[in-house]
PDB file of N, CA and C in Angstrom:
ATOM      1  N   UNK A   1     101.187 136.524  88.294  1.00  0.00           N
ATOM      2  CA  UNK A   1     102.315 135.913  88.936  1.00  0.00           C
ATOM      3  C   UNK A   1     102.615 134.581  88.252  1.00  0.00           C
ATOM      4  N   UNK A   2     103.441 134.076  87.753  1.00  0.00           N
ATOM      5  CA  UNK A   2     104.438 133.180  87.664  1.00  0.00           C
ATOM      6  C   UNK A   2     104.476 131.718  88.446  1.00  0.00           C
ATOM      7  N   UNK A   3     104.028 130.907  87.750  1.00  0.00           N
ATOM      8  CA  UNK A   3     104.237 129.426  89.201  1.00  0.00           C
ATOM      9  C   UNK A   3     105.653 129.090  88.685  1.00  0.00           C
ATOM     10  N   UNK A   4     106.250 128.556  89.405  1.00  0.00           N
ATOM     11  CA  UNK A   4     107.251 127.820  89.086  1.00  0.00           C
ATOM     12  C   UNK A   4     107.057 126.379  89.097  1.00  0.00           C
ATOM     13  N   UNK A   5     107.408 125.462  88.405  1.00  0.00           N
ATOM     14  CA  UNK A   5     107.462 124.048  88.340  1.00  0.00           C
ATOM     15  C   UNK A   5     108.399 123.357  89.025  1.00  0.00           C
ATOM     16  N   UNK A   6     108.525 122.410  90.565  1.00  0.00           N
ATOM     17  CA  UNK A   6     109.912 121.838  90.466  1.00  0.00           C
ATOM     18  C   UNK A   6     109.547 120.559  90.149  1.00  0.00           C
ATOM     19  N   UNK A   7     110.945 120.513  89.774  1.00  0.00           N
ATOM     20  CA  UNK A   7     110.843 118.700  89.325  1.00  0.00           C
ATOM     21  C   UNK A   7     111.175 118.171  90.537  1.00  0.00           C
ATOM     22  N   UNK A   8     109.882 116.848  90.533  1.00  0.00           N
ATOM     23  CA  UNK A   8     110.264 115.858  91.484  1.00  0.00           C
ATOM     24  C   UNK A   8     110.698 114.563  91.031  1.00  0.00           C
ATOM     25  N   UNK A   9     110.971 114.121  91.505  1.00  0.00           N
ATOM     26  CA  UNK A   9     111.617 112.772  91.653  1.00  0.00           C
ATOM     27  C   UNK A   9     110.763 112.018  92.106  1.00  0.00           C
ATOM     28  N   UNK A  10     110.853 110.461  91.766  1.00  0.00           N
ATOM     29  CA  UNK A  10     110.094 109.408  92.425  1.00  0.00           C
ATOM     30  C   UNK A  10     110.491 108.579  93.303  1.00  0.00           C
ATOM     31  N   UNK A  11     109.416 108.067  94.115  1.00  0.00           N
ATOM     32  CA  UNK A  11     110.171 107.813  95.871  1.00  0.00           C
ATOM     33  C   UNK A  11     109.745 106.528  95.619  1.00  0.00           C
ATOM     34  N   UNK A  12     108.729 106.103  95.387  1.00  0.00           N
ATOM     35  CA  UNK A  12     108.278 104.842  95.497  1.00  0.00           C
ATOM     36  C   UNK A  12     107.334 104.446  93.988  1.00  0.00           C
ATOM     37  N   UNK A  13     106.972 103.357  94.008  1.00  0.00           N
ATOM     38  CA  UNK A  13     106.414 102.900  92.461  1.00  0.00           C
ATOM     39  C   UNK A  13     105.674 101.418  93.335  1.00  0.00           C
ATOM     40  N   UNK A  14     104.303 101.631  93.249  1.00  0.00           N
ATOM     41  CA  UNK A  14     103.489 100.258  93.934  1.00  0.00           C
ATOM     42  C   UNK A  14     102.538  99.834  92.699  1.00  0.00           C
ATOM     43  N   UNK A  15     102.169  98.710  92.986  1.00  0.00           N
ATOM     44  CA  UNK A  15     101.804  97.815  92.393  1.00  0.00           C
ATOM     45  C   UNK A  15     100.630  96.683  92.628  1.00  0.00           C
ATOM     46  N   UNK A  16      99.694  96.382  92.388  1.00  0.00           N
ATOM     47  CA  UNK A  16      98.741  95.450  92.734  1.00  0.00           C
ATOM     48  C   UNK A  16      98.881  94.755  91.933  1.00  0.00           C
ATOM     49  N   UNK A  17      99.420  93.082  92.641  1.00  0.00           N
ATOM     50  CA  UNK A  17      99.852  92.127  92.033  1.00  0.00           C
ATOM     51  C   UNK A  17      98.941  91.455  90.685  1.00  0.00           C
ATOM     52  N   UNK A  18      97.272  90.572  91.315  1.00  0.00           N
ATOM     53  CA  UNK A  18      96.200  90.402  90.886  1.00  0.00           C
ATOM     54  C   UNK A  18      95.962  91.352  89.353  1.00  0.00           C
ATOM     55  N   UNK A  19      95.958  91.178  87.863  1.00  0.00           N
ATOM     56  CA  UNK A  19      95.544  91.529  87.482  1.00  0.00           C
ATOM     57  C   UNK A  19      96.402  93.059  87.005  1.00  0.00           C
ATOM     58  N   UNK A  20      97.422  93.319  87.696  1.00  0.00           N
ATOM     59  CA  UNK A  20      98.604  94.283  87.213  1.00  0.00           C
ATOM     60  C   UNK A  20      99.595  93.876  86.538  1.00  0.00           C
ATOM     61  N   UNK A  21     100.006  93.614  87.644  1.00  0.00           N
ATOM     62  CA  UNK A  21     101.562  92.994  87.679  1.00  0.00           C
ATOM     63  C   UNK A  21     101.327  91.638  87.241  1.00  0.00           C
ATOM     64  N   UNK A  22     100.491  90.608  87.510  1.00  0.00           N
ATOM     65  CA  UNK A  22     101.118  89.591  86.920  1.00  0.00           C
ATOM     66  C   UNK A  22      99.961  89.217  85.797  1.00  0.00           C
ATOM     67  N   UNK A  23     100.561  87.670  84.767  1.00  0.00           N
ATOM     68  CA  UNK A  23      99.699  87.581  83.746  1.00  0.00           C
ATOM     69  C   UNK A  23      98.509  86.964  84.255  1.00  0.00           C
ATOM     70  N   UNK A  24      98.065  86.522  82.846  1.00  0.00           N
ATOM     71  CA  UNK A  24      96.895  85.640  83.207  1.00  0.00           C
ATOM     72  C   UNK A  24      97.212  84.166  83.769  1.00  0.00           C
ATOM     73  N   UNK A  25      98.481  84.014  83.593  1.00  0.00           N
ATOM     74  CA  UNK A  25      98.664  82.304  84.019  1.00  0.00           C
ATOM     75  C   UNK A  25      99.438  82.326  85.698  1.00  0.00           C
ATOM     76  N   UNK A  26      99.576  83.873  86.422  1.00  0.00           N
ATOM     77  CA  UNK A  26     100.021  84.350  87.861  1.00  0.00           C
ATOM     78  C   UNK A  26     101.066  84.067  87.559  1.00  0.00           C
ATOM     79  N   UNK A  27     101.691  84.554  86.673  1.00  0.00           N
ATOM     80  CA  UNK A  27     103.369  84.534  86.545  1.00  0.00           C
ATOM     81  C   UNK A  27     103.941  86.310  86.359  1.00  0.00           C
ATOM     82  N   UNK A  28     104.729  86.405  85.977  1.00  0.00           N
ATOM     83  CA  UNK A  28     105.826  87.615  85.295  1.00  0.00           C
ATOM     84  C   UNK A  28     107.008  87.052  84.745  1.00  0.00           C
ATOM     85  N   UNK A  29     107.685  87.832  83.746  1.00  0.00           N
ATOM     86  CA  UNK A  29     108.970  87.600  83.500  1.00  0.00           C
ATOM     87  C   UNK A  29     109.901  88.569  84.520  1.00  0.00           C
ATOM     88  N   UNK A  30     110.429  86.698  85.019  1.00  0.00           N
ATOM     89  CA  UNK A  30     111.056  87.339  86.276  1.00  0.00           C
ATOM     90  C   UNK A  30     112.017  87.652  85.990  1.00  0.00           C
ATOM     91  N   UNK A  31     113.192  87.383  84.696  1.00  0.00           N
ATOM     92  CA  UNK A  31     114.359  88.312  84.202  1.00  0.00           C
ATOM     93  C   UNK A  31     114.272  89.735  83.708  1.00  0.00           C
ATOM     94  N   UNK A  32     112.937  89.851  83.383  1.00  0.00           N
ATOM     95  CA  UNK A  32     112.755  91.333  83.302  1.00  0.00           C
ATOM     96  C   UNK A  32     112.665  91.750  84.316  1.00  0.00           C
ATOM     97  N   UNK A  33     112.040  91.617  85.325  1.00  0.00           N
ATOM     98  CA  UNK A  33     111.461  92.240  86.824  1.00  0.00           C
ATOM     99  C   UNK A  33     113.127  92.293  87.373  1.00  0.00           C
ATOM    100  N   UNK A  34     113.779  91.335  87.482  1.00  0.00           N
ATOM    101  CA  UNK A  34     114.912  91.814  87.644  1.00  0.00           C
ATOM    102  C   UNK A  34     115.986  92.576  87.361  1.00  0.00           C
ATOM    103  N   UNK A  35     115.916  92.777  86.208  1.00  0.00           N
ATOM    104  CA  UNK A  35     116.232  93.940  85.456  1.00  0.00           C
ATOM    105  C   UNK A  35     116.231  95.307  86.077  1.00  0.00           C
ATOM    106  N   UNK A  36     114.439  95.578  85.905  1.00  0.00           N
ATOM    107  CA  UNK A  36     114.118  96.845  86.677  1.00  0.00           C
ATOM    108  C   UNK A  36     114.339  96.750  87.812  1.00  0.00           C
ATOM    109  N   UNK A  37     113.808  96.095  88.914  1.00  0.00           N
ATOM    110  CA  UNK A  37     114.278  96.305  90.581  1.00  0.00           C
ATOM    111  C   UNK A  37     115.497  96.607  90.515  1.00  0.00           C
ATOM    112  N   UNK A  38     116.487  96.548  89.293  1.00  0.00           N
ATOM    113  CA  UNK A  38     118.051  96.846  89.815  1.00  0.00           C
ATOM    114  C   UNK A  38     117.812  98.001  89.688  1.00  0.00           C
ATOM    115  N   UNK A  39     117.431  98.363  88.446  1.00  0.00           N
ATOM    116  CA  UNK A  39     117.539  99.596  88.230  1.00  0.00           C
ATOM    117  C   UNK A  39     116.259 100.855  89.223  1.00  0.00           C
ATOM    118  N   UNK A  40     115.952 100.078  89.725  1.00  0.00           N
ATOM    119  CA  UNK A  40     114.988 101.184  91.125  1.00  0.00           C
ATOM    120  C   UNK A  40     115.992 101.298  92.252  1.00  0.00           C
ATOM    121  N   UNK A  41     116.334 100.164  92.645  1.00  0.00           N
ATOM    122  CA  UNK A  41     117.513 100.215  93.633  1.00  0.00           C
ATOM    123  C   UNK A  41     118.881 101.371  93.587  1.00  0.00           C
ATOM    124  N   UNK A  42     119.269 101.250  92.366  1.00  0.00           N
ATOM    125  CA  UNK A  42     120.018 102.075  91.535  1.00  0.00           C
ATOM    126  C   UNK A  42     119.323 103.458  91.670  1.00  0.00           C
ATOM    127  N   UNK A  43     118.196 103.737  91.483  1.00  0.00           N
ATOM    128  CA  UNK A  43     117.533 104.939  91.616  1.00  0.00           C
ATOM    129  C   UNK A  43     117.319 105.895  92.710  1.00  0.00           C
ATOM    130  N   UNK A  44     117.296 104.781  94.143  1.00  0.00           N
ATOM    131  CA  UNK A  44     117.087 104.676  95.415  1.00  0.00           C
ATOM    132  C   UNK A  44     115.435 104.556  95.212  1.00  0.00           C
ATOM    133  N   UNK A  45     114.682 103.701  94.409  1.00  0.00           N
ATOM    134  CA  UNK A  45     113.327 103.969  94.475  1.00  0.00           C
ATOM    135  C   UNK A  45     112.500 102.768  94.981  1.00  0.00           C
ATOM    136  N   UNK A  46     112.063 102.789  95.738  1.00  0.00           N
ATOM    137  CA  UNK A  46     111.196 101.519  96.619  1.00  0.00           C
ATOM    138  C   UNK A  46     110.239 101.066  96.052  1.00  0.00           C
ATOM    139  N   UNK A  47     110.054 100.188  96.360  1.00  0.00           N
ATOM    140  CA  UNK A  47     108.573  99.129  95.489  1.00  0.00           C
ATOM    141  C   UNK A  47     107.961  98.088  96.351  1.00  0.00           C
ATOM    142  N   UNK A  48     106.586  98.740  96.061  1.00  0.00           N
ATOM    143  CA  UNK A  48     105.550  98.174  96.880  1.00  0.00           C
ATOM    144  C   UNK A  48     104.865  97.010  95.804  1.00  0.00           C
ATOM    145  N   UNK A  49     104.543  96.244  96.459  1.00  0.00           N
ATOM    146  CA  UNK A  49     103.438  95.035  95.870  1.00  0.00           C
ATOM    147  C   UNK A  49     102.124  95.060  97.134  1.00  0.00           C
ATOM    148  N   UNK A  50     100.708  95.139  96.293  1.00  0.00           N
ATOM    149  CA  UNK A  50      99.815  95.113  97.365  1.00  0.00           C
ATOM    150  C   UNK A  50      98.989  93.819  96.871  1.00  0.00           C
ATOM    151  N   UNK A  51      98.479  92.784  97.437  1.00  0.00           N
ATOM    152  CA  UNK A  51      97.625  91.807  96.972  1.00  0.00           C
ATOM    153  C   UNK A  51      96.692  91.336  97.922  1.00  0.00           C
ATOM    154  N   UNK A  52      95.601  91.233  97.671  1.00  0.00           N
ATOM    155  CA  UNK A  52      94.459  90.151  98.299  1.00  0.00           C
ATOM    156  C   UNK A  52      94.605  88.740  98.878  1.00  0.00           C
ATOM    157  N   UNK A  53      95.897  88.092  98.115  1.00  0.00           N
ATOM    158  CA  UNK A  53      96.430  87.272  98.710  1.00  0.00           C
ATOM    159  C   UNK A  53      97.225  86.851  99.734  1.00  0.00           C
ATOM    160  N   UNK A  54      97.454  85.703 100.037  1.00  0.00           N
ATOM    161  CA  UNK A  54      97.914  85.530 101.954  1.00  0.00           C
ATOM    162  C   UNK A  54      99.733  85.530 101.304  1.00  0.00           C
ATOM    163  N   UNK A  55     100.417  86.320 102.214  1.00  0.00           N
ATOM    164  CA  UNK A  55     101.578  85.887 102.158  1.00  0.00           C
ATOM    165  C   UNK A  55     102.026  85.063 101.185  1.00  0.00           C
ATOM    166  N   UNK A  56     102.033  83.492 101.990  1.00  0.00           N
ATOM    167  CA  UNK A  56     102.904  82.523 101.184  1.00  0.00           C
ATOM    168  C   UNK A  56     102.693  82.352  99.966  1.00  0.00           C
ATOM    169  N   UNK A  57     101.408  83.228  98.739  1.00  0.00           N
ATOM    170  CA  UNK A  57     101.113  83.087  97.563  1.00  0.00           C
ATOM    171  C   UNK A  57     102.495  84.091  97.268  1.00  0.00           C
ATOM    172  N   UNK A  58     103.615  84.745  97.644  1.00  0.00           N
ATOM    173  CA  UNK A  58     103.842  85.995  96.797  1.00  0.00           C
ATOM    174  C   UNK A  58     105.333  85.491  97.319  1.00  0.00           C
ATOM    175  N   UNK A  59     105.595  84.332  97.786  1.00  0.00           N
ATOM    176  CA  UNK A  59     107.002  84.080  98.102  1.00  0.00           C
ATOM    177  C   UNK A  59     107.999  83.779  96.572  1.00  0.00           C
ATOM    178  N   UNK A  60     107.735  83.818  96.001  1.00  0.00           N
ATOM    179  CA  UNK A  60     108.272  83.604  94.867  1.00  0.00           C
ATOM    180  C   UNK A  60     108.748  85.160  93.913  1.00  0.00           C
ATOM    181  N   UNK A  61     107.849  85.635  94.003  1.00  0.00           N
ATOM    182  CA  UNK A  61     108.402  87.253  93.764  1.00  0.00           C
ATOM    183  C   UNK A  61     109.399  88.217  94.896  1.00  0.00           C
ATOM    184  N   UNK A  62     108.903  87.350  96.190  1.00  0.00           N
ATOM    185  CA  UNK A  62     109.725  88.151  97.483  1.00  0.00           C
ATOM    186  C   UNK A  62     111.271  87.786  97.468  1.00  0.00           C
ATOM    187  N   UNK A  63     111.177  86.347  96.862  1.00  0.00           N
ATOM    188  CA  UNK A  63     112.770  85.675  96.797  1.00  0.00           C
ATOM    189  C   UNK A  63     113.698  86.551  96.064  1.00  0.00           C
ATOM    190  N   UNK A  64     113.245  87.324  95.157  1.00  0.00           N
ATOM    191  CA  UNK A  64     113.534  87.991  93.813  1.00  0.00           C
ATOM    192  C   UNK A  64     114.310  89.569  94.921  1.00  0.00           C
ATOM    193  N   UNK A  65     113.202  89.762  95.590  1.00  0.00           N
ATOM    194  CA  UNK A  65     113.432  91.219  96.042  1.00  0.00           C
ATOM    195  C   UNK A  65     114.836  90.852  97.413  1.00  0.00           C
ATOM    196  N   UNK A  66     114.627  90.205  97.727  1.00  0.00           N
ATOM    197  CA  UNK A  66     114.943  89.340  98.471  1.00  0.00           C
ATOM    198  C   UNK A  66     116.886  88.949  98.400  1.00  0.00           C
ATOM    199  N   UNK A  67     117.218  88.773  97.076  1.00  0.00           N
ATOM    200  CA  UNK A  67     118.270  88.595  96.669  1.00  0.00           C
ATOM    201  C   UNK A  67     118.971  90.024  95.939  1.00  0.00           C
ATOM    202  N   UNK A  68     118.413  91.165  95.834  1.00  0.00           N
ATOM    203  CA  UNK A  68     118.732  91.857  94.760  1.00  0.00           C
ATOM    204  C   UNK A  68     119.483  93.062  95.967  1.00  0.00           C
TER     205      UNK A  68
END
């Protein structure tokens, strides 16, 4: 018998901030990041950030999501 393959699509795209997502100096290029979030939005595709850190460390990336 035959499998068939369907194509899926992607729903969501997450991320662990610490050591992923950002550099060694806790930054990103945030004109790139903006870039892509348009283009996820555009996609209808959601994005998670998960971190060890408290909240108010990640307000600076949230401003980003925040405006877009």
């Amino acid at each position: 018998m035959k499998t068939q393959m369907r194509k899926m699509s992607i729903k969501l795209i997450a991320t662990d901030m610490d050591g992923n997502f950002l550099n060694s100096q806790k930054g990103y290029n945030r004109a790139h990041f903006a870039d892509l979030y348009a283009e996820l939005k555009k996609r209808d595709i959601k994005c998670v950030v998960a971190s060890g850190n408290q909240l108010y460390q990640l307000t600076s990336f949230s401003q980003i999501l925040q405006r877009s």
